[in-house]
C-alpha atoms as a PDB file:
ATOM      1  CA  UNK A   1     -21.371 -14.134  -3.786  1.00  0.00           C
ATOM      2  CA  UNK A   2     -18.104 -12.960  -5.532  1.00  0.00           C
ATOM      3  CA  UNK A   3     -15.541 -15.086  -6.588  1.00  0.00           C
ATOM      4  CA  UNK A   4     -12.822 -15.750  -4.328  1.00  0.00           C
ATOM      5  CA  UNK A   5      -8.537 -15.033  -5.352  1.00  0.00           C
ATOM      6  CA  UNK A   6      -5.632 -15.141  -3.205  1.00  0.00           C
ATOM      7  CA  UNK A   7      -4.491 -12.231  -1.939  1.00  0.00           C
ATOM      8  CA  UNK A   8      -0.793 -12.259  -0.742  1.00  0.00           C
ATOM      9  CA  UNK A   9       1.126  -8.833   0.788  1.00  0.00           C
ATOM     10  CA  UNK A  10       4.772  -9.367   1.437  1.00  0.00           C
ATOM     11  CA  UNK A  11       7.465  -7.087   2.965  1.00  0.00           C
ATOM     12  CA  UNK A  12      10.887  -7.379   3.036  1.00  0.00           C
ATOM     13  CA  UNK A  13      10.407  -8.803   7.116  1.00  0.00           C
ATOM     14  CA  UNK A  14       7.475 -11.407   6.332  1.00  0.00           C
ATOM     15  CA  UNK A  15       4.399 -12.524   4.755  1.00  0.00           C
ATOM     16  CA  UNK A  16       1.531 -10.642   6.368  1.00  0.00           C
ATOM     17  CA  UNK A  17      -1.154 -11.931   4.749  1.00  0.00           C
ATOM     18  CA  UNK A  18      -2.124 -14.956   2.256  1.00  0.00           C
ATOM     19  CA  UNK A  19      -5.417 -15.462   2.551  1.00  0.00           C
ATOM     20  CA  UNK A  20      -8.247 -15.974  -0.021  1.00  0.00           C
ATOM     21  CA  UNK A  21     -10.136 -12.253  -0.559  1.00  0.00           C
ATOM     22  CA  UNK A  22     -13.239 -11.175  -3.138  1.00  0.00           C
ATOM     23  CA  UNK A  23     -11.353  -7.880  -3.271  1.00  0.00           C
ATOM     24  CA  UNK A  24      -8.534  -5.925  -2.453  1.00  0.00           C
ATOM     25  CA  UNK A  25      -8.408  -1.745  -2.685  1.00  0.00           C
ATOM     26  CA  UNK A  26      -4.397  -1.466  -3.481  1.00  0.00           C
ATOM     27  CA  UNK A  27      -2.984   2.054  -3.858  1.00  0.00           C
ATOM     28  CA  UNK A  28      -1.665   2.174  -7.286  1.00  0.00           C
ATOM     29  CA  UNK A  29       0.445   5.090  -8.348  1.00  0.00           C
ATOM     30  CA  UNK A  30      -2.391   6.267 -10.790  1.00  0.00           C
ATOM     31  CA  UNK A  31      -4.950   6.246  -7.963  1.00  0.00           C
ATOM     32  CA  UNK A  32      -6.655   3.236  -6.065  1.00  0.00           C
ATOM     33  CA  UNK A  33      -7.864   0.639  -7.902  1.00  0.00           C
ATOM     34  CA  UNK A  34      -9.829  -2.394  -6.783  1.00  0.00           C
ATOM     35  CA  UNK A  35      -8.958  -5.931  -7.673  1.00  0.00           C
ATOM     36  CA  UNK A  36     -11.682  -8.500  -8.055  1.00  0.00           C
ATOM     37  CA  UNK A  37     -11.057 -12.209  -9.151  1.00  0.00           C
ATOM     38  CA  UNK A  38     -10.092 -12.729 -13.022  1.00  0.00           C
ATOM     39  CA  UNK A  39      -9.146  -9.299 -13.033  1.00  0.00           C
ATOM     40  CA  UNK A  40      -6.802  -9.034 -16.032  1.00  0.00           C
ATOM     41  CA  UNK A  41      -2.932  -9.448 -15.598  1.00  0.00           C
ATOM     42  CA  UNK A  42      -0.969  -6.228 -14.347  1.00  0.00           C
ATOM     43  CA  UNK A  43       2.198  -5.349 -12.663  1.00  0.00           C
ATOM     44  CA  UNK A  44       1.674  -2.046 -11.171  1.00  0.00           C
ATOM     45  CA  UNK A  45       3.941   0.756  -8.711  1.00  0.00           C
ATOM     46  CA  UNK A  46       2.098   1.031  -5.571  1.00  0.00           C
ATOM     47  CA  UNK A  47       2.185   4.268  -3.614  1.00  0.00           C
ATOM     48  CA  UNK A  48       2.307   4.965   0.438  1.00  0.00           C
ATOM     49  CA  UNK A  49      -1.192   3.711   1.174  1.00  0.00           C
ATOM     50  CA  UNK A  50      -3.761   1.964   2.995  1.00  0.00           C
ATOM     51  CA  UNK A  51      -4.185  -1.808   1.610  1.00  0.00           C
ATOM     52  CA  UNK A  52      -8.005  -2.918   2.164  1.00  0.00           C
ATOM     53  CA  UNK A  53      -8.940  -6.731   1.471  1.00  0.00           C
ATOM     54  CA  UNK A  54     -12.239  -8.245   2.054  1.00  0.00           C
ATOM     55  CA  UNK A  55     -11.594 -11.308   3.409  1.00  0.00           C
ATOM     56  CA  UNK A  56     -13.887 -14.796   1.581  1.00  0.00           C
ATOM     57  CA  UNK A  57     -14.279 -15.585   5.311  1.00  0.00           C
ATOM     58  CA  UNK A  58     -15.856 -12.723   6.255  1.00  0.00           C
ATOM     59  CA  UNK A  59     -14.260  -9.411   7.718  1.00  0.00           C
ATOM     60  CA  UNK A  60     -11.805  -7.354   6.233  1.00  0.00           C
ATOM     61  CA  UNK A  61      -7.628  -6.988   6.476  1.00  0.00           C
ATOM     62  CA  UNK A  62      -6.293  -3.592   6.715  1.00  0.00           C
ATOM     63  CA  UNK A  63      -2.348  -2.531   6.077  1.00  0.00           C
ATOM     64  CA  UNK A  64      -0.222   0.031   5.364  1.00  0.00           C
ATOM     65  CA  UNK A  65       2.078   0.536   2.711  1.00  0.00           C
ATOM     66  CA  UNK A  66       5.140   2.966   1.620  1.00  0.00           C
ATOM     67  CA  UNK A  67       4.932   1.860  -2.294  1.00  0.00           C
ATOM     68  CA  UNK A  68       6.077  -1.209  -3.778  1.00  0.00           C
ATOM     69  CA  UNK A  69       4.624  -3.274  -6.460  1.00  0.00           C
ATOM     70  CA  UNK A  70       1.515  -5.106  -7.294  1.00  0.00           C
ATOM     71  CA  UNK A  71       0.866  -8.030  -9.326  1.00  0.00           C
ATOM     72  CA  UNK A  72      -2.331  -9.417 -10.168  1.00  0.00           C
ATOM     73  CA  UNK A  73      -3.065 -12.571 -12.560  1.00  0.00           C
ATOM     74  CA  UNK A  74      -6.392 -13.912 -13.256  1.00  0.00           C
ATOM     75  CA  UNK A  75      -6.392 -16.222  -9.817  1.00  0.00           C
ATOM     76  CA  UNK A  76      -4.396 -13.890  -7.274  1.00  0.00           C
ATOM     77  CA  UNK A  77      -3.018 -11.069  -6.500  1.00  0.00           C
ATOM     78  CA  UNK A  78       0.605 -10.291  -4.848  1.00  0.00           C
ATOM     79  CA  UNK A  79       1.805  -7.388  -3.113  1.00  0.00           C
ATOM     80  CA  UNK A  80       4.853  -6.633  -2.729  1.00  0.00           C
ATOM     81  CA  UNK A  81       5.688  -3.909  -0.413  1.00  0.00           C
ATOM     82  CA  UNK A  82       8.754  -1.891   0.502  1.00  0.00           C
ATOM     83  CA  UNK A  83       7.018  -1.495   4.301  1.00  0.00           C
ATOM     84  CA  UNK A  84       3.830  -3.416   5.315  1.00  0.00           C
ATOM     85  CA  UNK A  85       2.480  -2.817   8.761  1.00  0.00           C
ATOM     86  CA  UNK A  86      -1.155  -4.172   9.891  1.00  0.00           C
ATOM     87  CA  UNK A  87      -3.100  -1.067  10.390  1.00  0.00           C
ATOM     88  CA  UNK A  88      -4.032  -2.309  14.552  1.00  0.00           C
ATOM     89  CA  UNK A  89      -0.217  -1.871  14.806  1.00  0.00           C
ATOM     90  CA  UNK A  90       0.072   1.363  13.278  1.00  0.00           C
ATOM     91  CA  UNK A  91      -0.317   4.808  14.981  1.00  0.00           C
ATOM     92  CA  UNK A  92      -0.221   8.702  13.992  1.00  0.00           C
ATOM     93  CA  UNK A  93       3.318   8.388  15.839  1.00  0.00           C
ATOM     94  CA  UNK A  94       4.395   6.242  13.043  1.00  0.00           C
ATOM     95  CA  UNK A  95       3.218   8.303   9.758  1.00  0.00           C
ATOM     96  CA  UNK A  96       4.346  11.528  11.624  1.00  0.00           C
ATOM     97  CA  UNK A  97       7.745  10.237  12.364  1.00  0.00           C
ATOM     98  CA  UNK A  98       7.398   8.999   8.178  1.00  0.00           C
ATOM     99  CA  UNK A  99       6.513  12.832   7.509  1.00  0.00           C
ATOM    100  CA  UNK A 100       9.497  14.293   9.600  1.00  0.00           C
ATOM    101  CA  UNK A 101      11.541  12.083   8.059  1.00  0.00           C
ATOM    102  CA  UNK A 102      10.744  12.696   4.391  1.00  0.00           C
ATOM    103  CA  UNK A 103      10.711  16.386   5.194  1.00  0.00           C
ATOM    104  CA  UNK A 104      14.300  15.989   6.047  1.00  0.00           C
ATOM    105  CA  UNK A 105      15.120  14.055   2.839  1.00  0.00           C
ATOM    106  CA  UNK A 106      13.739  16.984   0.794  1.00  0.00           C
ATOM    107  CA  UNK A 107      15.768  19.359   2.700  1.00  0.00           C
ATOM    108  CA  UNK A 108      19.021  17.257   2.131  1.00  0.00           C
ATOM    109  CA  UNK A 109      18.284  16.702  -1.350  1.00  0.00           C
ATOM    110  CA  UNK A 110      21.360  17.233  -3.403  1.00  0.00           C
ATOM    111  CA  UNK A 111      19.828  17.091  -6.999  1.00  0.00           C
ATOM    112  CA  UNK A 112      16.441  18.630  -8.285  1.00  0.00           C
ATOM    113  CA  UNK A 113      15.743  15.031  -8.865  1.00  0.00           C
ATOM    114  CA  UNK A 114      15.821  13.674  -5.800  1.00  0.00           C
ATOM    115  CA  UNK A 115      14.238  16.959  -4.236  1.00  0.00           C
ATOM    116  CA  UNK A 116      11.191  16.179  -6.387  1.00  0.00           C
ATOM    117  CA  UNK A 117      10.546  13.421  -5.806  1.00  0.00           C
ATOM    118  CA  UNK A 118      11.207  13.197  -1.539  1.00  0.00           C
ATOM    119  CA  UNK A 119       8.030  16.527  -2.142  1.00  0.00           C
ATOM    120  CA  UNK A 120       6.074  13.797  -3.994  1.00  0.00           C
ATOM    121  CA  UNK A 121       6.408  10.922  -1.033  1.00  0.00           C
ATOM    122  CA  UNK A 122       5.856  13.768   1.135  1.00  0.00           C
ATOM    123  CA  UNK A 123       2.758  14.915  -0.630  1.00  0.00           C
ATOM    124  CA  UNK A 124       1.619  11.302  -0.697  1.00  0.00           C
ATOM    125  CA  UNK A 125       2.732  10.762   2.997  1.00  0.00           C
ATOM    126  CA  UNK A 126       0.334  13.698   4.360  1.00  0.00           C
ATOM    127  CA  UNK A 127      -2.916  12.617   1.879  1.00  0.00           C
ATOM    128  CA  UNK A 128      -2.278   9.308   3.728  1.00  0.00           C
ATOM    129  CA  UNK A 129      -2.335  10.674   7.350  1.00  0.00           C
ATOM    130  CA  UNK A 130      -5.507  12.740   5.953  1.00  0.00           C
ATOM    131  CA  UNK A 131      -7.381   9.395   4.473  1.00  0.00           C
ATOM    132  CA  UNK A 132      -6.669   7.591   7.643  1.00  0.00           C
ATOM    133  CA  UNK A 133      -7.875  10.535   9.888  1.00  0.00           C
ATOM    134  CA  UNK A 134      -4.725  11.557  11.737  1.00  0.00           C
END
């Protein structure tokens, strides 16, 4: 059996989960990656993403995130995350309302800047509503 770590996914409204894990798939901005116990030190960006922890217990925790950051030591790993929503209390009304949303922020962009980068949430918004099915 794997190792067990603490796994610990914050949002700016509450804890939603501290609970000992084996792994967590976290949405880096590179790509997923998969955090395992002793996993070396990191700090890393997270993009809008589905959060996927396999709880020591038994069962799996599943959450939503638009970005934030990650930081893993060799004993846990934090998440901390600009939105955080447990995936049972998510629906398509939510990402699609995200999408409209972000659609209007590239529209009302004022800079190239900040045009590019509300099309990269917006890119990153629709993979997510395509990895989750909706």
């Amino acid at each position: 059996m794997a190792d067990a770590f603490r796994l610990e996914l914050v949002s700016p409204e509450r804890l939603l989960l501290s609970e000992d894990v084996t792994a967590v798939i976290v949405p880096g901005s590179e790509g997923y990656m998969t955090v395992m116990a002793h996993h070396q030190p990191l700090i890393a960006t997270m993009k809008p993403g589905l959060v996927v922890g396999t709880l020591a217990s038994g069962g799996e925790k599943r959450f939503y995130v638009r970005g934030g950051f990650a930081d893993v030591t060799l004993e846990s790993c934090t998440l901390l995350a600009e939105q955080a929503v447990p995936m049972e209390e998510f629906s398509e009304a939510d990402i699609e309302q995200q999408i409209r949303d972000t659609e209007e922020d590239v529209a009302d962009a004022a800079t190239d800047e900040a045009r590019m980068k509300a099309q990269l949430q917006l890119a990153e918004l629709r993979n997510v509503r395509d990895v989750l099915g909706m």
